[in-house]
Protein backbone atom coordinates (compact mmCIF):
# COMPACT_ATOMS: atom_id res chain seq x y z
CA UNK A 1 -7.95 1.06 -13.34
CA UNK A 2 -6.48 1.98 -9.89
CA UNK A 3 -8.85 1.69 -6.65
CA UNK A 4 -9.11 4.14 -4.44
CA UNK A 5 -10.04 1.97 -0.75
CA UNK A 6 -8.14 4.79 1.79
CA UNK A 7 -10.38 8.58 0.99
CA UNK A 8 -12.91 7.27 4.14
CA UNK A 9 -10.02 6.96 6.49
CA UNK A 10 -7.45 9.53 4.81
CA UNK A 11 -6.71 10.82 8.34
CA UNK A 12 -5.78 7.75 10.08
CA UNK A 13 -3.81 6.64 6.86
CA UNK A 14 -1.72 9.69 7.29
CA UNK A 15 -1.04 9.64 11.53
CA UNK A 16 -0.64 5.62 11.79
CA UNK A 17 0.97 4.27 8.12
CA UNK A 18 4.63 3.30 8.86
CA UNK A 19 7.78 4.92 6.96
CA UNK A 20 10.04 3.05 4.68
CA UNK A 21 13.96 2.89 5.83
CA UNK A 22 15.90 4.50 4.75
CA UNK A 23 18.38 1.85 3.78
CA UNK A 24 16.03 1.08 1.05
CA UNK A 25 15.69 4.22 -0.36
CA UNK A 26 20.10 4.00 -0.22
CA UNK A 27 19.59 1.02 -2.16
CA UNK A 28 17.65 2.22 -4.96
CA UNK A 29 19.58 5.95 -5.45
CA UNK A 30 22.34 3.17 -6.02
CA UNK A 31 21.24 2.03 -8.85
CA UNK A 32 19.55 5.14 -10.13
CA UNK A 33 21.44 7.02 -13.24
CA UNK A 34 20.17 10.63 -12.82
CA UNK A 35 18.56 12.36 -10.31
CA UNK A 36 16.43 15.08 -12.49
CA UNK A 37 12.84 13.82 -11.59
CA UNK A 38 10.88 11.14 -9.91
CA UNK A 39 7.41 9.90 -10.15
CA UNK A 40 5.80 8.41 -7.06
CA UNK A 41 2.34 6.63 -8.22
CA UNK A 42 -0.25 6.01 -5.84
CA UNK A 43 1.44 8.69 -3.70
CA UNK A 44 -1.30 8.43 -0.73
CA UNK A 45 0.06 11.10 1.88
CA UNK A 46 2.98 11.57 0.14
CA UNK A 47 5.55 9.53 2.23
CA UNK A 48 7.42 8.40 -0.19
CA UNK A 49 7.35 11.25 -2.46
CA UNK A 50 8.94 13.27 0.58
CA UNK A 51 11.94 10.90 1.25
CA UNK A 52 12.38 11.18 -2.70
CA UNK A 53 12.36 14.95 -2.45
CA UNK A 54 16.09 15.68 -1.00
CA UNK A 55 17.53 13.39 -3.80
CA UNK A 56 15.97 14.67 -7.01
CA UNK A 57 15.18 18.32 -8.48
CA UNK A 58 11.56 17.50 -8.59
CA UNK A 59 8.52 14.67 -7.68
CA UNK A 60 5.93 13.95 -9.52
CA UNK A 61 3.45 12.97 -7.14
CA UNK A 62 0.23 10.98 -7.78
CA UNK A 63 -2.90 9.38 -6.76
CA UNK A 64 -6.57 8.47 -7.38
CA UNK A 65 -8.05 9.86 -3.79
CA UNK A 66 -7.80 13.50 -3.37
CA UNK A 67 -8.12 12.96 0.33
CA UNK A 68 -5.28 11.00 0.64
CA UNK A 69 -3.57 14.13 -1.30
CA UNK A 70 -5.12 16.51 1.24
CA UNK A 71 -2.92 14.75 4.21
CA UNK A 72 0.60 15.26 2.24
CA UNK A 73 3.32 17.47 3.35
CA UNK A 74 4.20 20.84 1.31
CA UNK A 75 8.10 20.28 0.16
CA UNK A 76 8.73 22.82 -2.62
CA UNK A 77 9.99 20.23 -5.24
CA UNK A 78 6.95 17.85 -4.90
CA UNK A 79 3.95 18.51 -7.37
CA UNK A 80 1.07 16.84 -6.02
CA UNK A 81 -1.81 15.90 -8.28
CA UNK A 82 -4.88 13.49 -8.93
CA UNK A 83 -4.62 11.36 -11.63
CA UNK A 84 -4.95 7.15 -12.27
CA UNK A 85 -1.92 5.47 -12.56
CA UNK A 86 -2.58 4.16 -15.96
CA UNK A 87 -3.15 7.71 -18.04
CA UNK A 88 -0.94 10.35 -16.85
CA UNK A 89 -0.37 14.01 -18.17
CA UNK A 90 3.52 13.88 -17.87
CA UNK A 91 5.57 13.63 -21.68
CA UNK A 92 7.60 11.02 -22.70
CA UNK A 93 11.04 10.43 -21.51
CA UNK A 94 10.38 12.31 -18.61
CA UNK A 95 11.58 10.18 -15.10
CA UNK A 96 15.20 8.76 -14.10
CA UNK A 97 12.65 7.16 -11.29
CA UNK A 98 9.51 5.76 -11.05
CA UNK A 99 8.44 4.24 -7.46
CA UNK A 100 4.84 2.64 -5.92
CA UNK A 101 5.31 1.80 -2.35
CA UNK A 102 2.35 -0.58 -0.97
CA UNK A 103 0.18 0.03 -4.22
CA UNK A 104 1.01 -1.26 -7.13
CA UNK A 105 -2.06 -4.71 -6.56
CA UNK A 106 -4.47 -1.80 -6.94
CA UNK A 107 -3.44 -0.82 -10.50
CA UNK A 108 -4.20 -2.46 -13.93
CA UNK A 109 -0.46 -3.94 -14.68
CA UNK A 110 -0.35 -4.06 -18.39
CA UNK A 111 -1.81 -0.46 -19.05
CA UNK A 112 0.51 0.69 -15.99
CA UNK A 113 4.15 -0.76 -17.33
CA UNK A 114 2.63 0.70 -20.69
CA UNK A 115 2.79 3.95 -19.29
CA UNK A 116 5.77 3.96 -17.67
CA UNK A 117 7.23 2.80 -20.64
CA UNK A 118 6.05 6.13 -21.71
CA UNK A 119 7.14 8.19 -19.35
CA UNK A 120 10.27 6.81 -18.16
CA UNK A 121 13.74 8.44 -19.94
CA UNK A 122 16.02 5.32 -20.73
CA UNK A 123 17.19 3.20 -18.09
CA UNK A 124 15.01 4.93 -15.77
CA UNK A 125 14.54 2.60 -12.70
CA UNK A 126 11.06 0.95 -11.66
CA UNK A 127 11.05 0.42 -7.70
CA UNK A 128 8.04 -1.07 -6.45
CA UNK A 129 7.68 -2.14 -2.71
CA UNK A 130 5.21 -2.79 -0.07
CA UNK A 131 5.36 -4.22 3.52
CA UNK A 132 3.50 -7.36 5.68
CA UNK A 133 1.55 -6.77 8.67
CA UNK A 134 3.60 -6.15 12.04
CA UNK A 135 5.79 -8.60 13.56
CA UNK A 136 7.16 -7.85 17.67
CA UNK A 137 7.50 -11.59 19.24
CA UNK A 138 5.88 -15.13 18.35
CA UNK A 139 2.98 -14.83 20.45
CA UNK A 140 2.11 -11.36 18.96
CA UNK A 141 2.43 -12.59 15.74
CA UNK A 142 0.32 -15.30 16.23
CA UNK A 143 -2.58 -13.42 16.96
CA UNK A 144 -2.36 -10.68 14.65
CA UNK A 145 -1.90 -13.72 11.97
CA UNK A 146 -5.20 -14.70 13.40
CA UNK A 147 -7.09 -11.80 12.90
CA UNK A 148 -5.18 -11.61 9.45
CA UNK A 149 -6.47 -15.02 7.73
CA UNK A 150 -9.33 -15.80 9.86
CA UNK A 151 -11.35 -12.58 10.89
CA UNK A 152 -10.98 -10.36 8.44
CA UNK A 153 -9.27 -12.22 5.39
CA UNK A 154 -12.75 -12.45 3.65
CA UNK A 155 -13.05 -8.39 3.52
CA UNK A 156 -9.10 -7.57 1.84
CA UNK A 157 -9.56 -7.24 -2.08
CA UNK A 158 -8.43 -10.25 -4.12
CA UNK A 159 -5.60 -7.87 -5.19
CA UNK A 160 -4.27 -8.08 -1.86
CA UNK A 161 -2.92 -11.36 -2.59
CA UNK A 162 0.96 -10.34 -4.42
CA UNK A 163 1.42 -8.68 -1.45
CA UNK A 164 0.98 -11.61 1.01
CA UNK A 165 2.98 -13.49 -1.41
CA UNK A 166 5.46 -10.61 -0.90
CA UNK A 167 5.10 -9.62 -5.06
CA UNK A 168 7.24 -13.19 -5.75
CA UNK A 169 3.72 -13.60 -8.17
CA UNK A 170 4.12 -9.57 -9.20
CA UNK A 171 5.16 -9.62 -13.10
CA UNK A 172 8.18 -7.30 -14.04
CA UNK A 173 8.46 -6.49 -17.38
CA UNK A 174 11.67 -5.31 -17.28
CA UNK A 175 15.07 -6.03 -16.78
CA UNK A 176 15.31 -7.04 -12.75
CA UNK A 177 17.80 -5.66 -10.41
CA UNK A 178 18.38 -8.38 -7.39
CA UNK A 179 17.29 -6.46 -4.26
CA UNK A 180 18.30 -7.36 -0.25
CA UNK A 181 15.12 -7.71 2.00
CA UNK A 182 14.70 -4.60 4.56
CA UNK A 183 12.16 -3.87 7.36
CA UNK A 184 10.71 -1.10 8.76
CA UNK A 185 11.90 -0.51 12.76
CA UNK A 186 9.22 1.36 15.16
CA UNK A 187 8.69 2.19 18.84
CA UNK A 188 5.28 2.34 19.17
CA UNK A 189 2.95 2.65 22.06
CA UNK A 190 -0.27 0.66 22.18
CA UNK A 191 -2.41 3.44 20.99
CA UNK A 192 -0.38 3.29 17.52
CA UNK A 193 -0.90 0.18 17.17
CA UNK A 194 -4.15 -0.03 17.37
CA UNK A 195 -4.66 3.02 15.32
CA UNK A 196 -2.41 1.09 12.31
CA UNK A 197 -4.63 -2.17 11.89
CA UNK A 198 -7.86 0.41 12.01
CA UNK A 199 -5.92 1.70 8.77
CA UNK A 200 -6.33 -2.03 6.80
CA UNK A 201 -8.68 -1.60 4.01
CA UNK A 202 -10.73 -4.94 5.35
CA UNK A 203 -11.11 -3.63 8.58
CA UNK A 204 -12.98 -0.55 7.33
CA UNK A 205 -14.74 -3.10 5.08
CA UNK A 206 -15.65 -5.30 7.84
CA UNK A 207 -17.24 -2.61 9.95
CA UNK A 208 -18.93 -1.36 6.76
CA UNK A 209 -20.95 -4.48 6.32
CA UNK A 210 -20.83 -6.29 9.86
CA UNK A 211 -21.74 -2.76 11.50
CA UNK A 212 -18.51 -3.47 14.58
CA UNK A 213 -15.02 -2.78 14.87
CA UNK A 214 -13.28 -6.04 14.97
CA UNK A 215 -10.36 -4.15 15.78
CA UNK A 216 -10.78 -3.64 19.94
CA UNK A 217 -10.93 -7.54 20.53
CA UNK A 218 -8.12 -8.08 18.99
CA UNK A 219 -6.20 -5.40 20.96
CA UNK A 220 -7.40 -6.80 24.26
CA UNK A 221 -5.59 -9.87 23.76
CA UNK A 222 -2.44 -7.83 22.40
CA UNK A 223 -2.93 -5.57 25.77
CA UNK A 224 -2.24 -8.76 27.68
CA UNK A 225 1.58 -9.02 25.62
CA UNK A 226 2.05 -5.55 26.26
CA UNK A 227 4.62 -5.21 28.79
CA UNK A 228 5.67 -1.50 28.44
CA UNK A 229 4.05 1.71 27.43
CA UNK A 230 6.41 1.96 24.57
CA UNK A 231 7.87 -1.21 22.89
CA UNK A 232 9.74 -2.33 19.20
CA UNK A 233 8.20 -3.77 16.53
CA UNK A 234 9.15 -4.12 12.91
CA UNK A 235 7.34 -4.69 9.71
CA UNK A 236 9.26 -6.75 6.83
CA UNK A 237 9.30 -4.99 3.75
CA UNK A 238 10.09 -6.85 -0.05
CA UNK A 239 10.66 -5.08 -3.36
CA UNK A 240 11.04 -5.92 -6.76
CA UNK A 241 12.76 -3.22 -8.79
CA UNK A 242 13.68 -2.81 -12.48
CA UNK A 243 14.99 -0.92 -15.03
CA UNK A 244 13.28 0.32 -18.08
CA UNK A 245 15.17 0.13 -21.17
């Protein structure tokens, strides 16, 4: 079943979470047959459910954590609603699109691709995608690397592991479409950035059972690389997407 690690820190999911590009949301409409419906799973705030919105007649939005749900955006063709990923109320042949962004290692595979098997109308496209940690310069990566794999690598969830692989291990039961990597472009000051790694699942684990916020030392050393109030940093973002027969 899905896991729900984001209702304690719904709020700062919503304010510091980046927003995927729009170039890959170009990329996928490409390929997509009709535009009557759309099912984002494991919705969280809704992000990706509201770039969806302008493109089809109506979302389908979903997720576990009813918190997460709280934070979304009213658009008048999204229907938000709490429900696993792997048993949904929606009737067969019912999506031209189906998309997870950044949550798909939470859910049970098989009994997911069952359903959308389900759910999905013929040749309904499957577009799942996700992002790695933020990248600005070498020495900046370095140390958030650091704090990745050797601080707080013990307290991520096993399932975390496709995505640092960047889903090259994900299994895709259908028939793949070859998709161009894409990255996520921000201006951010420091404040966001600190507020975005207080986001990571393992940090809120970490303080959970360690009782500190490993967060502010790392930030202290990224204060030292921070040479303007505002500066440009990007996050790499992978996909795998299919279509369902």
């Amino acid at each position: 079943m899905s896991k729900d690690l984001f209702s304690g820190h719904a709020d700062l999911y919503a304010s510091f979470r980046p927003t995927y590009p729009n170039d890959l949301f170009q990329f996928i409409f490409k390929n997509v047959g009709q535009f009557d419906k759309a099912w984002d799973c494991g919705t969280g705030n809704g992000q990706v459910a509201q770039s969806l919105a302008p493109h089809f007649k109506s979302v389908e939005a979903t997720d576990i954590s009813r918190k997460q749900l709280e934070n979304a955006k009213v658009i008048e063709n999204i229907n938000y609603q709490v429900c696993s990923a792997e048993s949904t109320p929606f009737s067969k042949n019912s999506f031209d699109l189906i998309s997870v962004g950044q949550a798909i290692h939470w859910f049970d595979l098989n009994k997911f691709y069952s359903e959308c098997q389900r759910v999905a109308k013929p040749g309904c496209v499957i577009a799942l995608f996700g992002y790695s940690p933020m990248r600005m310069s070498m020495e900046f990566d370095k140390l958030v690397d650091d704090f990745y794999f050797n601080v707080i690598y013990d307290y991520w969830e096993t399932e975390r592991r496709i995505v640092e692989d960047q889903y090259q291990s994900l299994p895709l039961p259908f028939e793949l479409i070859k998709s161009p990597a894409f990255k996520i472009e921000q201006n951010l000051t420091i404040q966001a950035v600190e507020g975005y790694f207080n986001t990571w699942s393992s940090v809120q684990k970490f303080v959970k059972e360690r009782g500190f916020n490993p967060v502010p030392q790392l930030m202290s050393e990224i204060k030292l690389l921070w040479k303007e109030e505002v500066q440009s940093v990007y996050f790499p973002v992978f996909s795998k997407i299919g279509r369902i027969p």
